[in-house]
C-alpha atoms as a PDB file:
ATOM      1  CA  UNK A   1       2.765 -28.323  -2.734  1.00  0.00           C
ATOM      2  CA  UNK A   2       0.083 -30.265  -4.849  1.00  0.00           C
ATOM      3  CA  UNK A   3      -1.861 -29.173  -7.527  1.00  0.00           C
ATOM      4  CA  UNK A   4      -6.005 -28.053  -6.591  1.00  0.00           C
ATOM      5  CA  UNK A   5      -8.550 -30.419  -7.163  1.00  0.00           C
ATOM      6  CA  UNK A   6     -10.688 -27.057  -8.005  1.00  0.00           C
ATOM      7  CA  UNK A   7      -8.273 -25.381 -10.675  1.00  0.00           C
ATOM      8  CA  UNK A   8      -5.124 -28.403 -11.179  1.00  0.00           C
ATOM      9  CA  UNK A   9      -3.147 -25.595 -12.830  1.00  0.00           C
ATOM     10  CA  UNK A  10      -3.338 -23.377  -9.188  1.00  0.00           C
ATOM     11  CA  UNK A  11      -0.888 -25.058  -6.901  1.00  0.00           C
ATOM     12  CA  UNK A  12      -1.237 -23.793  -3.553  1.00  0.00           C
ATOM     13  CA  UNK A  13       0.802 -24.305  -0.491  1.00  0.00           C
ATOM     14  CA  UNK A  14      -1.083 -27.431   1.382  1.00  0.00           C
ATOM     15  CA  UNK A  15      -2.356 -25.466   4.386  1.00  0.00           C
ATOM     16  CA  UNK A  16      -5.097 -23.932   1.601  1.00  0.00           C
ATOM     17  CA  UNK A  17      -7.977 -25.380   0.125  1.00  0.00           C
ATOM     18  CA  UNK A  18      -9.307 -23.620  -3.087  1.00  0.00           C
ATOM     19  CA  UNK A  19     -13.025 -22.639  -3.856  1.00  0.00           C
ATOM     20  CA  UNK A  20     -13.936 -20.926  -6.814  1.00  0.00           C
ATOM     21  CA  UNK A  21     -16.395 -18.666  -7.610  1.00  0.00           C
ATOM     22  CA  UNK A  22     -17.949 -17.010 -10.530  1.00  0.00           C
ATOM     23  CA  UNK A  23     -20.862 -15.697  -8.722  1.00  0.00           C
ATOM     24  CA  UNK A  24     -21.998 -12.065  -7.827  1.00  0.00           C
ATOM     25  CA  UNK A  25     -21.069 -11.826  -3.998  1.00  0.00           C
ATOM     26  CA  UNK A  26     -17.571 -10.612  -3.668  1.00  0.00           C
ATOM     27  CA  UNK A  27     -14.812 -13.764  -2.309  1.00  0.00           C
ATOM     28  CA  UNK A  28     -14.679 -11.345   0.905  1.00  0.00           C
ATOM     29  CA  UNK A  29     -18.733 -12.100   1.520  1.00  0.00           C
ATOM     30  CA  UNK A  30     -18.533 -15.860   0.336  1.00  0.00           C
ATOM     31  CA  UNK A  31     -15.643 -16.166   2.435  1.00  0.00           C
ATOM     32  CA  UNK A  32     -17.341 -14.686   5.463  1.00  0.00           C
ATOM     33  CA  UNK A  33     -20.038 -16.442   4.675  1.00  0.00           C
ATOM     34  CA  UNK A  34     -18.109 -20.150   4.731  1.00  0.00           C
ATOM     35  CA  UNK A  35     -16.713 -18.953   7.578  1.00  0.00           C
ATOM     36  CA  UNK A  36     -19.851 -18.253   9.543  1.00  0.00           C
ATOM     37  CA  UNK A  37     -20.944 -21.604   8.455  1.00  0.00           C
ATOM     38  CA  UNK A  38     -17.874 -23.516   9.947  1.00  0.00           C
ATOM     39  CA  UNK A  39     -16.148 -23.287   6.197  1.00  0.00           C
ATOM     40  CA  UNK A  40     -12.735 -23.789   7.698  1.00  0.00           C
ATOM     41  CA  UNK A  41      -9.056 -22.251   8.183  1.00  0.00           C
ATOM     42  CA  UNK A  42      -6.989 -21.884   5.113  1.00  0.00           C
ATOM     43  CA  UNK A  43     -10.079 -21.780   2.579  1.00  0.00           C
ATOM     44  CA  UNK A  44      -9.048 -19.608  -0.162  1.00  0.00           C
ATOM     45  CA  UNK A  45     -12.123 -18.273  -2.449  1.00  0.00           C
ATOM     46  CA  UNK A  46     -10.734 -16.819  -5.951  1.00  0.00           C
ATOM     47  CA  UNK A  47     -13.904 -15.031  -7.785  1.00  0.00           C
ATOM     48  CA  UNK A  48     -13.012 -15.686 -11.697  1.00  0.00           C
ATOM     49  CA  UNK A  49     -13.672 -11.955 -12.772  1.00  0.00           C
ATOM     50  CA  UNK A  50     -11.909 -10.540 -16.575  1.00  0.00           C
ATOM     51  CA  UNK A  51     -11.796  -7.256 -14.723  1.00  0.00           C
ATOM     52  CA  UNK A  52     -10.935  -8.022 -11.171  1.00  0.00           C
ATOM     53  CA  UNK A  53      -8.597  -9.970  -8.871  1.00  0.00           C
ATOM     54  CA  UNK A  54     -10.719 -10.898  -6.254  1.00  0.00           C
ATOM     55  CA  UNK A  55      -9.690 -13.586  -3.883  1.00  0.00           C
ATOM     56  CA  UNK A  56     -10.322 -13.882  -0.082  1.00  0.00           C
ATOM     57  CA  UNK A  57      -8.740 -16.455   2.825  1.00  0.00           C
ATOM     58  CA  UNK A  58     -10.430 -17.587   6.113  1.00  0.00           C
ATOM     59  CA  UNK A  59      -7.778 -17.016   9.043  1.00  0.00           C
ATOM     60  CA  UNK A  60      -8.253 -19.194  12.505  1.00  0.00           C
ATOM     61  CA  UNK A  61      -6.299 -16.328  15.109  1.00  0.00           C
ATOM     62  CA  UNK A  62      -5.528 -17.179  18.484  1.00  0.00           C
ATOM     63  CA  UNK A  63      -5.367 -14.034  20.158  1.00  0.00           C
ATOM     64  CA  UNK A  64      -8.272 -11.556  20.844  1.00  0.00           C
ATOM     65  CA  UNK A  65      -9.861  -9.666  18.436  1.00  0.00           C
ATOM     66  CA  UNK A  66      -8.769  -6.313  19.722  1.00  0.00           C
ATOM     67  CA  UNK A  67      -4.929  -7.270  18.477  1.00  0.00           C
ATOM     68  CA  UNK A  68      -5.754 -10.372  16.069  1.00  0.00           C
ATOM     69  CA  UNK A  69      -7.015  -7.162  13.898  1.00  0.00           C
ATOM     70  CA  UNK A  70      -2.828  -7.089  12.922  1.00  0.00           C
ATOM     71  CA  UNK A  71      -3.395  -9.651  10.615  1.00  0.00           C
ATOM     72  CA  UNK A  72      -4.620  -7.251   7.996  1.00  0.00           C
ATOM     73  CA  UNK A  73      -1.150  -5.784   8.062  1.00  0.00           C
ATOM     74  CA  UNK A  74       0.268  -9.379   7.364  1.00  0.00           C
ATOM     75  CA  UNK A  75      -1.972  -9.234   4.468  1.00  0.00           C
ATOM     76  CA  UNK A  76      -1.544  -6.579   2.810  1.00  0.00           C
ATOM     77  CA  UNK A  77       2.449  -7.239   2.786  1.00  0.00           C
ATOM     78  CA  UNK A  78       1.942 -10.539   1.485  1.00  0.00           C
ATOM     79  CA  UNK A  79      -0.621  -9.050  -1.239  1.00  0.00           C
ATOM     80  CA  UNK A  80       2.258  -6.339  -1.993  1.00  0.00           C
ATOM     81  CA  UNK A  81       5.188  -8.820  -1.879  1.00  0.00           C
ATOM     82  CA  UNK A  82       2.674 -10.881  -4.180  1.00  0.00           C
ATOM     83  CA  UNK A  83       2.439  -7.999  -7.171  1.00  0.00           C
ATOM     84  CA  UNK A  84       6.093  -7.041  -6.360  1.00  0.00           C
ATOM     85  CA  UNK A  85       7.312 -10.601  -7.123  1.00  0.00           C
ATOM     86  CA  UNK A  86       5.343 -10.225 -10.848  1.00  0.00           C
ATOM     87  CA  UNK A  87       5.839  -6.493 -11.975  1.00  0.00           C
ATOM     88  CA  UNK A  88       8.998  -4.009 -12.655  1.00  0.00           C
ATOM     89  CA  UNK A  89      11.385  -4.202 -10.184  1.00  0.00           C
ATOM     90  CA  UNK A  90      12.122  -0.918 -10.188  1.00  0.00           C
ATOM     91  CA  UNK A  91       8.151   0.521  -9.827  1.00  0.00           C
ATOM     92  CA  UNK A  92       7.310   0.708  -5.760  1.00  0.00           C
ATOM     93  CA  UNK A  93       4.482  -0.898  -4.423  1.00  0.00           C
ATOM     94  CA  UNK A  94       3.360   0.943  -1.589  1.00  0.00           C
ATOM     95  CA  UNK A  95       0.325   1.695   0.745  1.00  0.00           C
ATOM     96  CA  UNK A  96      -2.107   4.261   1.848  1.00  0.00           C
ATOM     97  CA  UNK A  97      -2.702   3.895   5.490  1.00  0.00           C
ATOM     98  CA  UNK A  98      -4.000   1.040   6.387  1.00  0.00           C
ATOM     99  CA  UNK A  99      -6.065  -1.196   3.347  1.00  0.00           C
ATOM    100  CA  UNK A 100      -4.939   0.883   0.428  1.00  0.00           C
ATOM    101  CA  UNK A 101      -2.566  -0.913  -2.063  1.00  0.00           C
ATOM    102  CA  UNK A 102      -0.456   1.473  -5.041  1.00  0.00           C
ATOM    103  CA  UNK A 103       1.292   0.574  -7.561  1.00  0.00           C
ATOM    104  CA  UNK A 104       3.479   3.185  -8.678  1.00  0.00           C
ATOM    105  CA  UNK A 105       1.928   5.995  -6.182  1.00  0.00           C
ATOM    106  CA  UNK A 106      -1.474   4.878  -8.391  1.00  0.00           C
ATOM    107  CA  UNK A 107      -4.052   3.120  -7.249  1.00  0.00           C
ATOM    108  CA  UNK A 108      -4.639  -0.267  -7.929  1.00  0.00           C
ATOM    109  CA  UNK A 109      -6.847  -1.371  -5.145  1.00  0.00           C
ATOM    110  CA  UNK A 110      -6.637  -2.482  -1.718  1.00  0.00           C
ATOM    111  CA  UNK A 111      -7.571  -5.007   1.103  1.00  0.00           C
ATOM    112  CA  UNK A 112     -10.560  -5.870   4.090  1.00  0.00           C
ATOM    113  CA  UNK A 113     -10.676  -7.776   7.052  1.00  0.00           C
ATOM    114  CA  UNK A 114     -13.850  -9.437   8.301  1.00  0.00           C
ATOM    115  CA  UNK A 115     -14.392 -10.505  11.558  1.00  0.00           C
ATOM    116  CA  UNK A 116     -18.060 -12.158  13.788  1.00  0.00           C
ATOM    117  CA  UNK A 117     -20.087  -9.319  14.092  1.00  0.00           C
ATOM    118  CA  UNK A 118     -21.033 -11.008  18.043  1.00  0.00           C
ATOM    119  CA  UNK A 119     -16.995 -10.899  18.775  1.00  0.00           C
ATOM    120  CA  UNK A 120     -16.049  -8.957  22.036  1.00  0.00           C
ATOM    121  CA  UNK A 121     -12.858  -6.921  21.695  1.00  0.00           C
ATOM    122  CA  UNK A 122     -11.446  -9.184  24.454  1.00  0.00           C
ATOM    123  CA  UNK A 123     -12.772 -12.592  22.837  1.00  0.00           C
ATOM    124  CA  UNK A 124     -10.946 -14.643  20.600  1.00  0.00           C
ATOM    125  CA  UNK A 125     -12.599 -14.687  17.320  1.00  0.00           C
ATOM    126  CA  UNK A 126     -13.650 -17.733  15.927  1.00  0.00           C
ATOM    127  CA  UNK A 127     -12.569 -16.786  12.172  1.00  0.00           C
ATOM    128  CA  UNK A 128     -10.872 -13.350  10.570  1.00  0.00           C
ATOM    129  CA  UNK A 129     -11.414 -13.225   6.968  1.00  0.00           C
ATOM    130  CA  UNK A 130      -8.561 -11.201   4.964  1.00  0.00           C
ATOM    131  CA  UNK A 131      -9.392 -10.427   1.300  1.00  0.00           C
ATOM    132  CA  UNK A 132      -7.790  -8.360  -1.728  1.00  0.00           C
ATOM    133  CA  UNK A 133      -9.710  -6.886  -4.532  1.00  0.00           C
ATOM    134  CA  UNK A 134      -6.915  -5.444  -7.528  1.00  0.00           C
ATOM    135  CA  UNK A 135      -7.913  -3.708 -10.947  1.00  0.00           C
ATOM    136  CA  UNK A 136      -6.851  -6.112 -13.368  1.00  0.00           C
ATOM    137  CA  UNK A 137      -8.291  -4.024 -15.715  1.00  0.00           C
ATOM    138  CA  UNK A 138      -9.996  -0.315 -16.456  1.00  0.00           C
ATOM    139  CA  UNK A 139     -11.907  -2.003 -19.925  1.00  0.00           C
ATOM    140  CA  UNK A 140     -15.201  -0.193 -18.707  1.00  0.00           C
ATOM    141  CA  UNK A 141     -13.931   2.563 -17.558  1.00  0.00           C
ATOM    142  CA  UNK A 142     -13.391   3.765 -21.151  1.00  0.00           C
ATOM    143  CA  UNK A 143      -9.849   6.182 -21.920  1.00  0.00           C
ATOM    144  CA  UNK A 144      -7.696   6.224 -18.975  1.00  0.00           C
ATOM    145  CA  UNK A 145      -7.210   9.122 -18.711  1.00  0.00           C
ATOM    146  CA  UNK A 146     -10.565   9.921 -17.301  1.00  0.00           C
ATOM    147  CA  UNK A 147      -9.333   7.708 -14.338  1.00  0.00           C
ATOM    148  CA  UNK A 148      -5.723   9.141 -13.708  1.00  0.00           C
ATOM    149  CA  UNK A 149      -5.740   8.379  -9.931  1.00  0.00           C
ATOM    150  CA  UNK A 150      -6.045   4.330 -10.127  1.00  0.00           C
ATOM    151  CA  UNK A 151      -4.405   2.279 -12.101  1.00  0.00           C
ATOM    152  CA  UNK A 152      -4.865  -1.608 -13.560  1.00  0.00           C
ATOM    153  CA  UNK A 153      -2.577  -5.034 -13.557  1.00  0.00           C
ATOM    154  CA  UNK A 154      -3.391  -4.678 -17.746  1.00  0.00           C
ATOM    155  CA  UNK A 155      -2.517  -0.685 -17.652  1.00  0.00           C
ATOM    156  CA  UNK A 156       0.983  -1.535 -16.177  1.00  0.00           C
ATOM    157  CA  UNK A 157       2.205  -4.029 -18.457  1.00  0.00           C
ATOM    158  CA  UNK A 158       1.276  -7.103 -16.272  1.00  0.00           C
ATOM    159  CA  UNK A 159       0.558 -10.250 -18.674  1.00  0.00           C
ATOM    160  CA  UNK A 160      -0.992 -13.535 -17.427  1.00  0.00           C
ATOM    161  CA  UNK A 161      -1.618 -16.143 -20.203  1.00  0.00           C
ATOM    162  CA  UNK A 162      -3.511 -18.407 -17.819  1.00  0.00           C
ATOM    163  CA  UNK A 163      -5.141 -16.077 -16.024  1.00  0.00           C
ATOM    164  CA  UNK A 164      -4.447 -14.452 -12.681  1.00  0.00           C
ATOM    165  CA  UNK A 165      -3.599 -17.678 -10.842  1.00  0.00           C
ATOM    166  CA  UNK A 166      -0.273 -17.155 -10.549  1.00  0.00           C
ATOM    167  CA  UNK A 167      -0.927 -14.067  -8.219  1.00  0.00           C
ATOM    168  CA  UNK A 168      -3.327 -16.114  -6.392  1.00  0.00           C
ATOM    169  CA  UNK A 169      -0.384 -18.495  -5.753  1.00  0.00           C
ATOM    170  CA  UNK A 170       1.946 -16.089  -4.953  1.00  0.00           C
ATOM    171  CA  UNK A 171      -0.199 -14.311  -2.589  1.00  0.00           C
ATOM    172  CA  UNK A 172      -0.718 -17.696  -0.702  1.00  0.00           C
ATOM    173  CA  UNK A 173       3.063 -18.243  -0.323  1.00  0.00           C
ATOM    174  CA  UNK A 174       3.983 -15.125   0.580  1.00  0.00           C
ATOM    175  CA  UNK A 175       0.972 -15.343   2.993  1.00  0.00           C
ATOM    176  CA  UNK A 176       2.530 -18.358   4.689  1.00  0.00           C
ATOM    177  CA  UNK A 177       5.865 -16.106   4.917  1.00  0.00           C
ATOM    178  CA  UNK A 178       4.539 -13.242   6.664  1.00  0.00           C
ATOM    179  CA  UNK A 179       2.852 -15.786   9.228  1.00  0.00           C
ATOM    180  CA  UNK A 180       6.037 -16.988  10.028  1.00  0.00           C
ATOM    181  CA  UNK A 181       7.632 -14.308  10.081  1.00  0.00           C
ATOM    182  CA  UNK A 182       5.374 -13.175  12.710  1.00  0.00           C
ATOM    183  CA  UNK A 183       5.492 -16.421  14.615  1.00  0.00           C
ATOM    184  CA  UNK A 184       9.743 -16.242  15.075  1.00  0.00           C
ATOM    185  CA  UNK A 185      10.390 -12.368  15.061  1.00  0.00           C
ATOM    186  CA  UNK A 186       6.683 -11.154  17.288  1.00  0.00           C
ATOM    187  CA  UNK A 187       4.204  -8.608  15.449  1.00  0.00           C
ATOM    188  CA  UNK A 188       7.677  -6.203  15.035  1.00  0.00           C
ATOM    189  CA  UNK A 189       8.866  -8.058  11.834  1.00  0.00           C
ATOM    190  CA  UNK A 190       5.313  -7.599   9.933  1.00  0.00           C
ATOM    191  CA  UNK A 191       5.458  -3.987  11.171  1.00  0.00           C
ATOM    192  CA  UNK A 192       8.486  -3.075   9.912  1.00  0.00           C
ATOM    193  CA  UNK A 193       7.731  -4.885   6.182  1.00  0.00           C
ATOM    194  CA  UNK A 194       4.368  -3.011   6.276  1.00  0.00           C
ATOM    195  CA  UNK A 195       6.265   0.641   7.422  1.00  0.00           C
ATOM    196  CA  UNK A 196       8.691   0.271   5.167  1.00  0.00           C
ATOM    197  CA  UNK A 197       6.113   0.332   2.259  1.00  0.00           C
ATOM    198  CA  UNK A 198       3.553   3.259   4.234  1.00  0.00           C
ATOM    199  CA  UNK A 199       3.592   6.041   1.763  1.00  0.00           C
ATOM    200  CA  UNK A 200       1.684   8.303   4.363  1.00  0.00           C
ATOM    201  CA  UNK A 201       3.154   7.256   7.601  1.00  0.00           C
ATOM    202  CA  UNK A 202       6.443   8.974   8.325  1.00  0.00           C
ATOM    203  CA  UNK A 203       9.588   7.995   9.537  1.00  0.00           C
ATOM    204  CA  UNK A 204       9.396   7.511  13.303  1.00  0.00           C
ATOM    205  CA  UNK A 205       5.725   5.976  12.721  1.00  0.00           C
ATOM    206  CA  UNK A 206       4.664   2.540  14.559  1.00  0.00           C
ATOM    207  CA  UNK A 207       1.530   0.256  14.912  1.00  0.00           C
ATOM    208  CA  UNK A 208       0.588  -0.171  18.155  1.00  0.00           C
ATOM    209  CA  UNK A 209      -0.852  -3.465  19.834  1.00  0.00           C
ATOM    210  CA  UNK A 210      -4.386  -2.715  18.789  1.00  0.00           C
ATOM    211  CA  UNK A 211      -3.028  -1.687  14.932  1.00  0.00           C
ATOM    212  CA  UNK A 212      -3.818   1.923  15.220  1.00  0.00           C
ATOM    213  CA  UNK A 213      -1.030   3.795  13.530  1.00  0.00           C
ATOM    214  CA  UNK A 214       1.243   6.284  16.097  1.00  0.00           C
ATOM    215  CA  UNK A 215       2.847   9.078  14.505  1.00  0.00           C
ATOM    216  CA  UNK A 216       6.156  10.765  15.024  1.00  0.00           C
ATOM    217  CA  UNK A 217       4.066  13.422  17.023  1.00  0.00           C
ATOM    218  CA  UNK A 218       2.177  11.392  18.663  1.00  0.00           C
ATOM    219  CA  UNK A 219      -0.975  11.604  16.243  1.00  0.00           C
ATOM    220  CA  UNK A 220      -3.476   8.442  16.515  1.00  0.00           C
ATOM    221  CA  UNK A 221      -4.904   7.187  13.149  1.00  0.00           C
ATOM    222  CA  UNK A 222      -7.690   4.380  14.131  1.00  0.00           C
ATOM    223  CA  UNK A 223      -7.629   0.929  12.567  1.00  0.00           C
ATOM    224  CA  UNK A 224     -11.520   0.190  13.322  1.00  0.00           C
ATOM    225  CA  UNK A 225     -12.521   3.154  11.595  1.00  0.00           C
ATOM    226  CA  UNK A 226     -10.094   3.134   8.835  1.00  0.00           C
ATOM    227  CA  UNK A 227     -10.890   0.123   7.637  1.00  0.00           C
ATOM    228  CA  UNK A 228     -14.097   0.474   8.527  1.00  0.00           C
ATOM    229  CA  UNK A 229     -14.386   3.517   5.449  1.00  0.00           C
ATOM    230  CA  UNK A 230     -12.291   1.723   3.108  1.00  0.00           C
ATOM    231  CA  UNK A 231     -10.998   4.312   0.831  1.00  0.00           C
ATOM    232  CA  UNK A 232      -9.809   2.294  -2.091  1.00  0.00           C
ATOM    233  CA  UNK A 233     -13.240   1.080  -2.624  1.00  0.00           C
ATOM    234  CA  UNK A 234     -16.821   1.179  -2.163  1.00  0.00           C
ATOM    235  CA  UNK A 235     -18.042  -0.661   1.269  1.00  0.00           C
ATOM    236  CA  UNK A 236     -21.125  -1.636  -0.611  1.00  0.00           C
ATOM    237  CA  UNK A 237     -20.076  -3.705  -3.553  1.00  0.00           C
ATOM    238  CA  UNK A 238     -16.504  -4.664  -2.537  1.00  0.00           C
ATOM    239  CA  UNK A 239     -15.010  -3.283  -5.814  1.00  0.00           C
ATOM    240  CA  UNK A 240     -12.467  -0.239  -6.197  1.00  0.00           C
ATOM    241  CA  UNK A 241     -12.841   3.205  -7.019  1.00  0.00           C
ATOM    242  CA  UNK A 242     -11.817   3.724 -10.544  1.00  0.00           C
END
């Protein structure tokens, strides 16, 4: 691993290649946006924001779109191994079905995947865009208490000197890990790390090959649409509900 020519103090595994942004547009629309212009696999874009953790990575999948969708499951471990890794051992870090990351049963914010709005469900897609927006902290949002269903990196004790690079970093690692995990042990080991952390799924739940989410009786939950109303956040500006 080698230091970033964009931030030296961000070392990221060498597959990545950092862009940073302090703009307006969310890292999930630049990235989508590099993508779409040929930005390349691996591109990591971290949005510098005092009140957010916003970063977004451009995937290159080589399956079809209708199952490459799984990814977002891949991320979202990675994201929750990520904050696990950097908080309380003992406070869970769990999900609500499927973007939805808690921290503590509270939420703290949650994930998206972006894919070519021209890409058949039986085409490979050309890029997949995976990105996580966190609460780092509820300063605007005034007493906390007003907000007693979310929850912030600065609310539960988390304390970066340097920023929130290090989460960037780990995120990236443990990115790399689920990939691989994926590649030796099939879609089956990401599903059972992502299960295993489903606050709302039940015990004899499973993902099936399209990422919809099978209950114990048999009840379908839709990826496509579920991430389509993403419930930790507002689809319009990218940012979580507080």
């Amino acid at each position: 691993m080698a230091p970033s020519s964009d931030d030296p103090d961000l070392i990221l595994p060498p597959v990545f290649s950092l862009a940073i942004s302090a703009g307006p547009a969310s890292a999930f629309d630049e990235a989508r946006e590099a993508a779409a212009s040929g930005g390349g696999t691996g591109r990591l874009v971290w949005r510098k924001n005092a009140e957010l953790l916003d970063f977004a990575v451009i995937l290159e999948p080589d399956e079809p779109l209708a199952t490459a969708r799984r990814a977002v499951f891949a991320g979202m471990v990675a994201l929750a191994e990520a904050i696990g890794a950097h908080g309380p051992p003992e406070v869970p870090v769990t999900f609500g079905w499927p973007d939805t990351l808690r921290f503590d049963g509270a939420r703290l914010g949650g994930g998206r995947l972006g894919w070519p709005a021209t890409c058949g469900e039986g085409d490979v897609p050309d890029w997949l865009v995976f990105s996580a927006t966190i609460i780092a902290s509820k300063a605007r949002a005034g007493d906390p208490g007003l907000t007693p269903d979310s929850t912030s990196l600065e609310n539960e004790g988390f304390s970066f000197e340097d920023g929130h690079g290090i989460l960037v970093e780990s995120f990236a690692r443990h990115l790399m890990k689920t990939f691989a995990i994926w590649e030796e042990d099939g879609f089956a080991g990401i599903e059972r790390r992502y299960l295993r952390r489903l606050a709302d799924g039940g015990p004899a739940a499973r993902i099936d090959a399209g990422g919809d989410l099978i209950g114990g009786d048999g009840d379908r939950r839709d990826l496509v649409e579920a991430l389509a109303a993403m419930r930790w956040g507002d689809p319009q500006t990218g940012e979580p509900h507080l």
